[in-house]
C-alpha atoms as a PDB file:
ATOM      1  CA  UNK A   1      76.875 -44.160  70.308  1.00  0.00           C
ATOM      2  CA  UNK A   2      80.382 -42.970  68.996  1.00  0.00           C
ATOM      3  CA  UNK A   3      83.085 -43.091  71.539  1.00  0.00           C
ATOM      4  CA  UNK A   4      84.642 -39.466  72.103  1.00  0.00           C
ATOM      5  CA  UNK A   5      88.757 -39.857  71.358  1.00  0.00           C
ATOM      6  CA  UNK A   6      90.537 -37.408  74.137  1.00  0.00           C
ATOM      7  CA  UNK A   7      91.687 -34.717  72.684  1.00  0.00           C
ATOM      8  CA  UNK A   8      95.323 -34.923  73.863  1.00  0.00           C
ATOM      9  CA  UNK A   9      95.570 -37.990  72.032  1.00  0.00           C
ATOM     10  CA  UNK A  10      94.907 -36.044  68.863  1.00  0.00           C
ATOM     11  CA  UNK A  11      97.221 -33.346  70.151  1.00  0.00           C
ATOM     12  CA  UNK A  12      99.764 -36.248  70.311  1.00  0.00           C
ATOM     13  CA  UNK A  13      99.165 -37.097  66.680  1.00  0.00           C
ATOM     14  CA  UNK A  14      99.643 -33.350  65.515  1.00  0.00           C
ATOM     15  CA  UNK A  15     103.040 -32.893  67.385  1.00  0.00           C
ATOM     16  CA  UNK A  16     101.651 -29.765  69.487  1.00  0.00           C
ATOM     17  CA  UNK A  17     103.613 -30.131  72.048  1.00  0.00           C
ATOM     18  CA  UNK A  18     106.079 -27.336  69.924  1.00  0.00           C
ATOM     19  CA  UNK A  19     105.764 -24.175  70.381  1.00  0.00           C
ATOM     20  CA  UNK A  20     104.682 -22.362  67.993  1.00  0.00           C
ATOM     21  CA  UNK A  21     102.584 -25.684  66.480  1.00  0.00           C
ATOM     22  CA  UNK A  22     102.481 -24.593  62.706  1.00  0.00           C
ATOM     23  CA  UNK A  23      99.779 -27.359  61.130  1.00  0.00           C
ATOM     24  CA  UNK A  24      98.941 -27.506  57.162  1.00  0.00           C
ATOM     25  CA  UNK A  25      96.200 -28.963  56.010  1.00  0.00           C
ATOM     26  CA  UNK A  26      96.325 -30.355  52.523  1.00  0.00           C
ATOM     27  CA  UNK A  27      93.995 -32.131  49.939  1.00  0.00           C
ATOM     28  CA  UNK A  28      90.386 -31.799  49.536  1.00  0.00           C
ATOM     29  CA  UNK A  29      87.074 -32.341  50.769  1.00  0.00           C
ATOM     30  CA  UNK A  30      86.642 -30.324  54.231  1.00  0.00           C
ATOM     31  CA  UNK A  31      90.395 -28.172  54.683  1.00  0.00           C
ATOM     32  CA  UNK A  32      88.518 -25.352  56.013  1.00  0.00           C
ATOM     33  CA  UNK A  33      86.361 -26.621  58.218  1.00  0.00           C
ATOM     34  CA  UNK A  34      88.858 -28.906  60.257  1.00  0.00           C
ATOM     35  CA  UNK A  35      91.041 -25.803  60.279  1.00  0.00           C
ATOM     36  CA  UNK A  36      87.665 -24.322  62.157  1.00  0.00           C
ATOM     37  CA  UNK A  37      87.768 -27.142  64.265  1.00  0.00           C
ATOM     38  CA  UNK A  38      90.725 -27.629  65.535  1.00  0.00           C
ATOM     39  CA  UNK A  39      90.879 -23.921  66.417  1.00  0.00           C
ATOM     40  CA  UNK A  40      87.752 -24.592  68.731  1.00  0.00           C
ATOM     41  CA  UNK A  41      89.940 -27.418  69.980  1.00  0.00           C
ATOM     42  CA  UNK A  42      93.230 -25.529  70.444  1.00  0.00           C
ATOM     43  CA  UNK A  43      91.118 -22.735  71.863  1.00  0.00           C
ATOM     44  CA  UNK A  44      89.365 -24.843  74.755  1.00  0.00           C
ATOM     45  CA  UNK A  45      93.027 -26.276  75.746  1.00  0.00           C
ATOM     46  CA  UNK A  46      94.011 -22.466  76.582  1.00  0.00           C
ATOM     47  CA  UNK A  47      95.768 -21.722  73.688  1.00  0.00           C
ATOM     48  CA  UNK A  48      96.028 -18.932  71.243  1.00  0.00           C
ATOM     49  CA  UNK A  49      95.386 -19.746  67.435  1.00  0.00           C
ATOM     50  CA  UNK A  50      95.848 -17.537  64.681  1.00  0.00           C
ATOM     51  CA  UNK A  51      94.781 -19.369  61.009  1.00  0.00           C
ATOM     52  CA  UNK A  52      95.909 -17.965  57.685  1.00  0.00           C
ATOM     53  CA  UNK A  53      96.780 -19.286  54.342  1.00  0.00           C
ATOM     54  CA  UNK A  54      99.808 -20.109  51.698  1.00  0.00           C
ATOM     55  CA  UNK A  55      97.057 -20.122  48.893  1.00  0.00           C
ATOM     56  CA  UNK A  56      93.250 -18.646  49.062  1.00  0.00           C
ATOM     57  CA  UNK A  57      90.384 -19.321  51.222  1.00  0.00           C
ATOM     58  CA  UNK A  58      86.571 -18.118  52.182  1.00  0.00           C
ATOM     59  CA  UNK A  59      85.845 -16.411  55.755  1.00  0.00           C
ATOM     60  CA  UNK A  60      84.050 -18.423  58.037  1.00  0.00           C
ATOM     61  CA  UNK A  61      80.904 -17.098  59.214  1.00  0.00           C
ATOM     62  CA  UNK A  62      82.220 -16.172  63.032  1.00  0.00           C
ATOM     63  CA  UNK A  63      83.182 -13.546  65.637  1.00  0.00           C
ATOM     64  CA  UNK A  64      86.743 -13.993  65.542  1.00  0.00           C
ATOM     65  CA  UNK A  65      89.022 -10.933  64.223  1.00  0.00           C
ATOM     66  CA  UNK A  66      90.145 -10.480  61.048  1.00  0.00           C
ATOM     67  CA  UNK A  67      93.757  -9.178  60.092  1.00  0.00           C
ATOM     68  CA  UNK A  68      94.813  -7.847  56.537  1.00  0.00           C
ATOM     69  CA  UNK A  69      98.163  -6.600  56.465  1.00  0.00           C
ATOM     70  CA  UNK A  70     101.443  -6.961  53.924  1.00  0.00           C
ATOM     71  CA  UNK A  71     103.752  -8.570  56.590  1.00  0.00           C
ATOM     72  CA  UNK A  72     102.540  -9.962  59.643  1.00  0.00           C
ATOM     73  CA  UNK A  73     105.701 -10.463  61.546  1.00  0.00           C
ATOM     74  CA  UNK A  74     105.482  -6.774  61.791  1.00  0.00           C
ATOM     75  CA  UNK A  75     101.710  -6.886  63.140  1.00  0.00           C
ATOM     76  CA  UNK A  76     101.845  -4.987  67.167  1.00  0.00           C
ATOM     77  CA  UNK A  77     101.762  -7.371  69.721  1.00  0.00           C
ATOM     78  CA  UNK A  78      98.128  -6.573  70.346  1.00  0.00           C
ATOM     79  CA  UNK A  79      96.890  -7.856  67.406  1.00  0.00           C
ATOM     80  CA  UNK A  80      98.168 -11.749  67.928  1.00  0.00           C
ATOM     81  CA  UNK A  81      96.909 -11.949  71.275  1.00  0.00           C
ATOM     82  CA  UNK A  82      93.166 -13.006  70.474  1.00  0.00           C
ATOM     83  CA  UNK A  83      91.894 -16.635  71.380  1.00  0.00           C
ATOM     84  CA  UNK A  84      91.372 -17.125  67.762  1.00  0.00           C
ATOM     85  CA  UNK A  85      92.389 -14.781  64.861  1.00  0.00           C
ATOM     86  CA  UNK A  86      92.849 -14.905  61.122  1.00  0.00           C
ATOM     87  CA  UNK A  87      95.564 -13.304  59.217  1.00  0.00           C
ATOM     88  CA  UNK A  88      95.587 -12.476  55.649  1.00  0.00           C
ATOM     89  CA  UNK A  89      97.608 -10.468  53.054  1.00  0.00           C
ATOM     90  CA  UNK A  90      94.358  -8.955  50.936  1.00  0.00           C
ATOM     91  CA  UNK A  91      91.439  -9.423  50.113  1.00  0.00           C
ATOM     92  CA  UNK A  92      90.376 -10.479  46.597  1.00  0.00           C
ATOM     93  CA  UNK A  93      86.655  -9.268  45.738  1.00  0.00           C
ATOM     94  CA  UNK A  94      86.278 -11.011  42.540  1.00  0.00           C
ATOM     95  CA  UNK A  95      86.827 -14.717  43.752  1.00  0.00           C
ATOM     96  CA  UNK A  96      85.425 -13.809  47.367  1.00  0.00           C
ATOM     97  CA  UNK A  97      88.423 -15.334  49.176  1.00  0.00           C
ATOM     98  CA  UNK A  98      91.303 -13.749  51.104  1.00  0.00           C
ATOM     99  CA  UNK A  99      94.733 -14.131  49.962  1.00  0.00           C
ATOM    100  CA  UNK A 100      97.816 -15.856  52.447  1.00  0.00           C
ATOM    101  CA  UNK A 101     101.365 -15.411  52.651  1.00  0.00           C
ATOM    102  CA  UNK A 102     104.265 -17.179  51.009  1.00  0.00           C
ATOM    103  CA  UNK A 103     105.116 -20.227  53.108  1.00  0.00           C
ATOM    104  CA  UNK A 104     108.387 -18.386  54.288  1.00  0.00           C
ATOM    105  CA  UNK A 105     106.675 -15.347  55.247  1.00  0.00           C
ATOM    106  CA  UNK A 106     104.865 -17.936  57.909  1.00  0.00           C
ATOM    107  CA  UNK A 107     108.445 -19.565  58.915  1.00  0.00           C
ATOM    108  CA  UNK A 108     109.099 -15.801  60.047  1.00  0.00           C
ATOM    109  CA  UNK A 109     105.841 -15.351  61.593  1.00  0.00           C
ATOM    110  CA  UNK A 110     106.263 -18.461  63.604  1.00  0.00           C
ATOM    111  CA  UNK A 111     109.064 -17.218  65.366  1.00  0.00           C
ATOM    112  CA  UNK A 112     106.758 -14.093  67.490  1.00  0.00           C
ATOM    113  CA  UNK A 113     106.622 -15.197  70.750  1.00  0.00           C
ATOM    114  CA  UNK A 114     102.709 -14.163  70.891  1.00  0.00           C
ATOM    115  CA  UNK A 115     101.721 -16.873  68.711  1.00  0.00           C
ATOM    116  CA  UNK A 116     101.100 -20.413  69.883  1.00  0.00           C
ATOM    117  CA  UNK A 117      99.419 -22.414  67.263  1.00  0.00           C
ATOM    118  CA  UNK A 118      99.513 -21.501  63.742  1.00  0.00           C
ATOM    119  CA  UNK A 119      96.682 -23.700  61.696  1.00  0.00           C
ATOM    120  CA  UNK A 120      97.739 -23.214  57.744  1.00  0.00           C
ATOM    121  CA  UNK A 121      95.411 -24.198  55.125  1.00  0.00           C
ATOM    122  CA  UNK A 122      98.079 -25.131  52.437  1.00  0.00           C
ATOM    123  CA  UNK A 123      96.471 -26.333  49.332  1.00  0.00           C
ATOM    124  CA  UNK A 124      93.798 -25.778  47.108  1.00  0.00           C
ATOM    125  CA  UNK A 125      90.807 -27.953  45.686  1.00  0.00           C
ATOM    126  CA  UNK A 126      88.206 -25.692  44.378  1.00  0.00           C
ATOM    127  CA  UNK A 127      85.662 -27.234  46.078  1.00  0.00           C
ATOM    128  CA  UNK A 128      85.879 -30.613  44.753  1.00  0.00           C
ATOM    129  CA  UNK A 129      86.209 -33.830  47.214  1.00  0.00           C
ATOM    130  CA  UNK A 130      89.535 -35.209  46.368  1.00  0.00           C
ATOM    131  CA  UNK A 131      92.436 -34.108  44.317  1.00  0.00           C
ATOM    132  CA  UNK A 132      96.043 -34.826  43.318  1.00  0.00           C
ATOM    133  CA  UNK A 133      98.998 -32.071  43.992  1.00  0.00           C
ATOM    134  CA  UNK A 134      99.928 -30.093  40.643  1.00  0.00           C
ATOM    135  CA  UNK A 135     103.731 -29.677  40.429  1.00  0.00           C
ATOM    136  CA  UNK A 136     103.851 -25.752  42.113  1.00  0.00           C
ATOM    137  CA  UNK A 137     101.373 -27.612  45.291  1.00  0.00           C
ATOM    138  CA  UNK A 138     101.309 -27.740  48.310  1.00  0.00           C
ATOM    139  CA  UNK A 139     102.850 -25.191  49.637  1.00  0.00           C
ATOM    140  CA  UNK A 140     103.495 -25.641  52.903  1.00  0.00           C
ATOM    141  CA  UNK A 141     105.490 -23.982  55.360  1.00  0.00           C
ATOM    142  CA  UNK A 142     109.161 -25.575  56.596  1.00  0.00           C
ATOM    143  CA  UNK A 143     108.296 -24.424  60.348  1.00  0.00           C
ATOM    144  CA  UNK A 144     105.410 -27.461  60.171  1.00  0.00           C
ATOM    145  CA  UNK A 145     105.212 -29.458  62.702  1.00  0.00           C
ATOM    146  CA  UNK A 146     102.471 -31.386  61.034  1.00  0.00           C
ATOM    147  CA  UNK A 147     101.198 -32.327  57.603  1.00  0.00           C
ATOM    148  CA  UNK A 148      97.287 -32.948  57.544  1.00  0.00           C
ATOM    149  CA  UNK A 149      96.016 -35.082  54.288  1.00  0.00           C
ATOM    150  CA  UNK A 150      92.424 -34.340  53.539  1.00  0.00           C
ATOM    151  CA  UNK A 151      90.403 -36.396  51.650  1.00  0.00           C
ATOM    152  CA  UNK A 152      86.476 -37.193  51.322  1.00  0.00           C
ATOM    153  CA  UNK A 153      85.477 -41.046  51.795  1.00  0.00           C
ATOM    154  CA  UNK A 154      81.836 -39.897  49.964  1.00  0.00           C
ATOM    155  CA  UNK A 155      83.208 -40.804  46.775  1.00  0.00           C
ATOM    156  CA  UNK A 156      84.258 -44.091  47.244  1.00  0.00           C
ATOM    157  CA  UNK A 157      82.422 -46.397  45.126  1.00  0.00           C
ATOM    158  CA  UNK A 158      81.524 -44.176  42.426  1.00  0.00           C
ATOM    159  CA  UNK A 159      82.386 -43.313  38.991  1.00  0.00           C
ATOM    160  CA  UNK A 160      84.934 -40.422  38.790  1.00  0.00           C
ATOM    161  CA  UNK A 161      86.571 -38.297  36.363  1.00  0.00           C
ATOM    162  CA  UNK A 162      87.617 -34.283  36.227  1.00  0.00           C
ATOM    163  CA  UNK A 163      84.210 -33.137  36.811  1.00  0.00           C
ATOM    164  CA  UNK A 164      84.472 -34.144  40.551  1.00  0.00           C
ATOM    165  CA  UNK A 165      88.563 -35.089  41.221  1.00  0.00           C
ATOM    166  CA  UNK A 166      90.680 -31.614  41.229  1.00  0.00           C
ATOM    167  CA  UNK A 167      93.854 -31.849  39.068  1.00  0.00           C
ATOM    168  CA  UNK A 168      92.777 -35.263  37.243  1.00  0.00           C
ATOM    169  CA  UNK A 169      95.673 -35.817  35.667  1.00  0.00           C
ATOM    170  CA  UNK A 170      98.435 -35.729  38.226  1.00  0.00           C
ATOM    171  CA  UNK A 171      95.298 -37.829  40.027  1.00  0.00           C
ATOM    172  CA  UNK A 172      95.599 -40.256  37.262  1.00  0.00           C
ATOM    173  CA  UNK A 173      98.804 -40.983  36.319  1.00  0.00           C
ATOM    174  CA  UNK A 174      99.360 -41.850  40.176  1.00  0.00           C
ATOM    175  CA  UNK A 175      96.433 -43.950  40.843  1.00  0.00           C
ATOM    176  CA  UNK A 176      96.533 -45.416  36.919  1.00  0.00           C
ATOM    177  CA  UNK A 177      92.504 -45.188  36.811  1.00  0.00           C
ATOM    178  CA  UNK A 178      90.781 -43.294  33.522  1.00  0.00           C
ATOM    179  CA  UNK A 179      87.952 -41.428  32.855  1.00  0.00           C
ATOM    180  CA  UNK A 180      84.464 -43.333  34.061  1.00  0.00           C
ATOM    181  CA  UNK A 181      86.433 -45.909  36.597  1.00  0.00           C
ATOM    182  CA  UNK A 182      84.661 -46.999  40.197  1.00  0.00           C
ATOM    183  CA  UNK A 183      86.734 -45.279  42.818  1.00  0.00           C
ATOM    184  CA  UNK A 184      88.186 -48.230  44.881  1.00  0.00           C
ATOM    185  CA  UNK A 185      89.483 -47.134  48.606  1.00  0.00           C
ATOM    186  CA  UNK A 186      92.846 -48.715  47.919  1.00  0.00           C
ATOM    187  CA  UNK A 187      93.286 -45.918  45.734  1.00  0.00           C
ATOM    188  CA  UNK A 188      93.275 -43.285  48.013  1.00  0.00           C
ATOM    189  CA  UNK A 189      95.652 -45.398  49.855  1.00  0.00           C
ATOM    190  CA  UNK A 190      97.724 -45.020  46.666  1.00  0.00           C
ATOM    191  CA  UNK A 191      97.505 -41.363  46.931  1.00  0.00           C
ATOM    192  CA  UNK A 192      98.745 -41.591  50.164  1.00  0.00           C
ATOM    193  CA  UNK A 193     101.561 -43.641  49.824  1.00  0.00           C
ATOM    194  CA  UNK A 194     102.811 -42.162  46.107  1.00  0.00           C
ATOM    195  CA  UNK A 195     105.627 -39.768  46.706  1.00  0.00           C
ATOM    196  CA  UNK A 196     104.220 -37.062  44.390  1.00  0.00           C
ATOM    197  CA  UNK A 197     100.701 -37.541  46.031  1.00  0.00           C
ATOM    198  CA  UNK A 198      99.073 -36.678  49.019  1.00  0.00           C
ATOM    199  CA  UNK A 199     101.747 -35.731  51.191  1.00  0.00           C
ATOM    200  CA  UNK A 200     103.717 -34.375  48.396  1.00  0.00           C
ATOM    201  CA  UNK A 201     106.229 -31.379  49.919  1.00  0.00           C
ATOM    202  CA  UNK A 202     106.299 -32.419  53.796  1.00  0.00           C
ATOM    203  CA  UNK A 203     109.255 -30.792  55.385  1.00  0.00           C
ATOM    204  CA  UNK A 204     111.693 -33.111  56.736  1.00  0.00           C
ATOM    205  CA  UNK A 205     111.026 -34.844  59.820  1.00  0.00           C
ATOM    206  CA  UNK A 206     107.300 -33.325  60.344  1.00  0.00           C
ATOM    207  CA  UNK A 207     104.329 -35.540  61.262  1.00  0.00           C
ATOM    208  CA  UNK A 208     101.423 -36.666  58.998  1.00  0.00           C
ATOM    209  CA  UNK A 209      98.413 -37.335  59.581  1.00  0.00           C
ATOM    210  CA  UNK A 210      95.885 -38.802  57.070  1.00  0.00           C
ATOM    211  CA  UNK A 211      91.520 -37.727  57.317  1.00  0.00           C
ATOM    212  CA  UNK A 212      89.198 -39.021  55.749  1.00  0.00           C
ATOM    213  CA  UNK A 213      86.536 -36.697  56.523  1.00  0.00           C
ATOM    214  CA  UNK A 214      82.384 -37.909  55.541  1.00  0.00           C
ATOM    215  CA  UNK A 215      83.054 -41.434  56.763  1.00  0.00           C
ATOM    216  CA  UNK A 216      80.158 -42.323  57.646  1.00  0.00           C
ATOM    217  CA  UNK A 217      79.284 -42.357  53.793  1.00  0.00           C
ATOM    218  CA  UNK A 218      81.995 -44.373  53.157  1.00  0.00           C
ATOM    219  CA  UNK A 219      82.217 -47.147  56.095  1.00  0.00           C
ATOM    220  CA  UNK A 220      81.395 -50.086  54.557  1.00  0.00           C
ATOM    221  CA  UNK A 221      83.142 -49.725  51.604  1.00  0.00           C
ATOM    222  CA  UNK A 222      87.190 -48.844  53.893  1.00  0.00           C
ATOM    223  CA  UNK A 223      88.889 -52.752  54.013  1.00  0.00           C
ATOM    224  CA  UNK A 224      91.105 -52.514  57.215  1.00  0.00           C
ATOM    225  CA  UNK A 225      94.065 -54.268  56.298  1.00  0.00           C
ATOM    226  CA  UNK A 226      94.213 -51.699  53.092  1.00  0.00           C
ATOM    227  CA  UNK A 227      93.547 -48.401  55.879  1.00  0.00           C
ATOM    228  CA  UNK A 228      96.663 -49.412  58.111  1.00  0.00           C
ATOM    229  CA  UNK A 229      98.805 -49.994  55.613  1.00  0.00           C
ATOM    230  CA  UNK A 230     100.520 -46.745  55.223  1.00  0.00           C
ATOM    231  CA  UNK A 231     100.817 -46.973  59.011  1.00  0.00           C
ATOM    232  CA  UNK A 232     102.121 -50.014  58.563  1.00  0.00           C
ATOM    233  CA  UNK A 233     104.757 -48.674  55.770  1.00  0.00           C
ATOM    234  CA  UNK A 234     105.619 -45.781  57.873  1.00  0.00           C
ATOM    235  CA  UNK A 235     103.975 -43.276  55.329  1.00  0.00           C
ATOM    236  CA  UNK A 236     102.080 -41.849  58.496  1.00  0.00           C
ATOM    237  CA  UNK A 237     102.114 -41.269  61.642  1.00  0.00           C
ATOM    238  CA  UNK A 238      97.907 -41.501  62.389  1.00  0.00           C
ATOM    239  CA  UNK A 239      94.567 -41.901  60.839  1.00  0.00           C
ATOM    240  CA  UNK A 240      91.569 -40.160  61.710  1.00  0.00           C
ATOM    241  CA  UNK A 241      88.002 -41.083  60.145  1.00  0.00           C
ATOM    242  CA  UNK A 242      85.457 -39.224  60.905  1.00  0.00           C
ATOM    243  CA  UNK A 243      83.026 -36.616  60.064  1.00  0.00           C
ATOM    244  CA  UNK A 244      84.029 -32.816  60.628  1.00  0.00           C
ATOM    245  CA  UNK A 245      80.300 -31.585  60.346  1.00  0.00           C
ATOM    246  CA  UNK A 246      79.123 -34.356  62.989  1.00  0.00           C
ATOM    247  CA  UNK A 247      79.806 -34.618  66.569  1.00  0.00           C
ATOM    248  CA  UNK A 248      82.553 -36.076  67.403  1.00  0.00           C
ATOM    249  CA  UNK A 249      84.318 -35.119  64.547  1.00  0.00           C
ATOM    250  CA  UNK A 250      86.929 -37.634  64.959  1.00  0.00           C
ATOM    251  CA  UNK A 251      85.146 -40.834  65.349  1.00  0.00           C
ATOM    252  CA  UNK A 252      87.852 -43.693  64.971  1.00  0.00           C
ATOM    253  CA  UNK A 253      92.119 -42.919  64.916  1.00  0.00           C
ATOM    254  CA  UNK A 254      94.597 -45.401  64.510  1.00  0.00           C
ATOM    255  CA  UNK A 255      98.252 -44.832  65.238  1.00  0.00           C
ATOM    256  CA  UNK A 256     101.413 -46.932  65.353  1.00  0.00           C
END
């Protein structure tokens, strides 16, 4: 049986102690659904969440309300004071995803008093499991309090290439691996470590945190001494591994 982590540890990790607690999530291979998740976890602490979006994403099938407008730090104060909310500039029919705000237009929207976590999905993937930043991503806000680095373990051990790595050659020329090579796991930790890789654009003095998310696909392939070493290099401040479709989520977290 899978020991449950307390959640306050996790809110430890994520810096949510500030208030507003703006968190991006980054990478690829599950963005949306932690964002789900930890709004069900911010929720059940007593706090208000409102999620929203610097690029594009798809609506989760739920109850929770549904704001379009051109400038939310002009929304009435009634309309940030649901448990959970989303927020969203338009919506865009064609690719069936709603359209964010510019990172700056979040900055401002951090500052209403009404909101007290923010939960930014700040990068884009397409769907695919992994992926490298292009040179316009991420973009995350500057009122972050927390950098989240997606990534999914399932791949690990198998042949990759641009049919199943988003942005392939930014993924390349950091990790130095062509067309048809056996993903190894200390190549994520590359990824994580490079400076224009997974936590490429983290404002100045925020937290990071790195997920690999579908880990139970990937256990016996992760070498430990490779996992901590970007805790050990100061590259982040916690791993999680874990699964977000399985419960618990979280399933293992090292910190420093």
């Amino acid at each position: 049986m899978k020991s449950i982590i307390d959640p306050a540890m996790l809110f430890i990790d994520l810096g949510a102690k500030k208030h507003p607690a703006v968190i991006s999530v980054v990478g690829a291979g599950g963005k949306t659904s932690l964002l789900f998740w930890l709004a069900q976890l911010f929720q059940s602490s007593g706090r208000r969440v409102l999620i929203t979006t610097t690029t594009h994403m798809f609506l989760p099938d739920s109850c929770w309300p549904v704001i379009f407008c051109r400038d939310p730090v002009m929304l009435p104060h009634v309309s940030l004071t649901s448990p959970v909310s989303f927020c969203f500039n338009r919506w865009k029919a064609q690719s069936g995803k709603a359209q964010g705000f510019a990172p700056d237009v979040i900055d401002a929207l951090a500052q209403r008093p009404e909101c007290d976590v923010i939960l930014v999905e700040a990068d884009g993937s397409r769907g695919l499991p992994l992926k490298a930043p292009d040179e316009h991503e991420p973009c995350i806000p500057q009122s972050s309090c927390c950098v989240i680095a997606v990534m999914s373990g399932h791949l690990l051990g198998t042949i990759i290439d641009a049919e199943n790595i988003h942005r392939w050659p930014q993924f390349a020329d950091i990790t130095g691996l062509t067309p048809g090579s056996t993903l190894q796991f200390s190549d994520l930790v590359s990824l994580v470590r490079h400076p224009l890789g997974a936590f490429k654009n983290v404002p100045s003095g925020c937290r990071r945190v790195w997920f690999i998310n579908r880990f139970s696909q990937c256990e016996n392939v992760i070498v430990q001494s490779e996992l901590l070493k970007p805790l050990q290099q100061h590259d982040v401040e916690a791993i999680w591994l874990g699964d977000i479709q399985e419960n618990p989520a979280i399933a293992r977290r090292f910190v420093k």
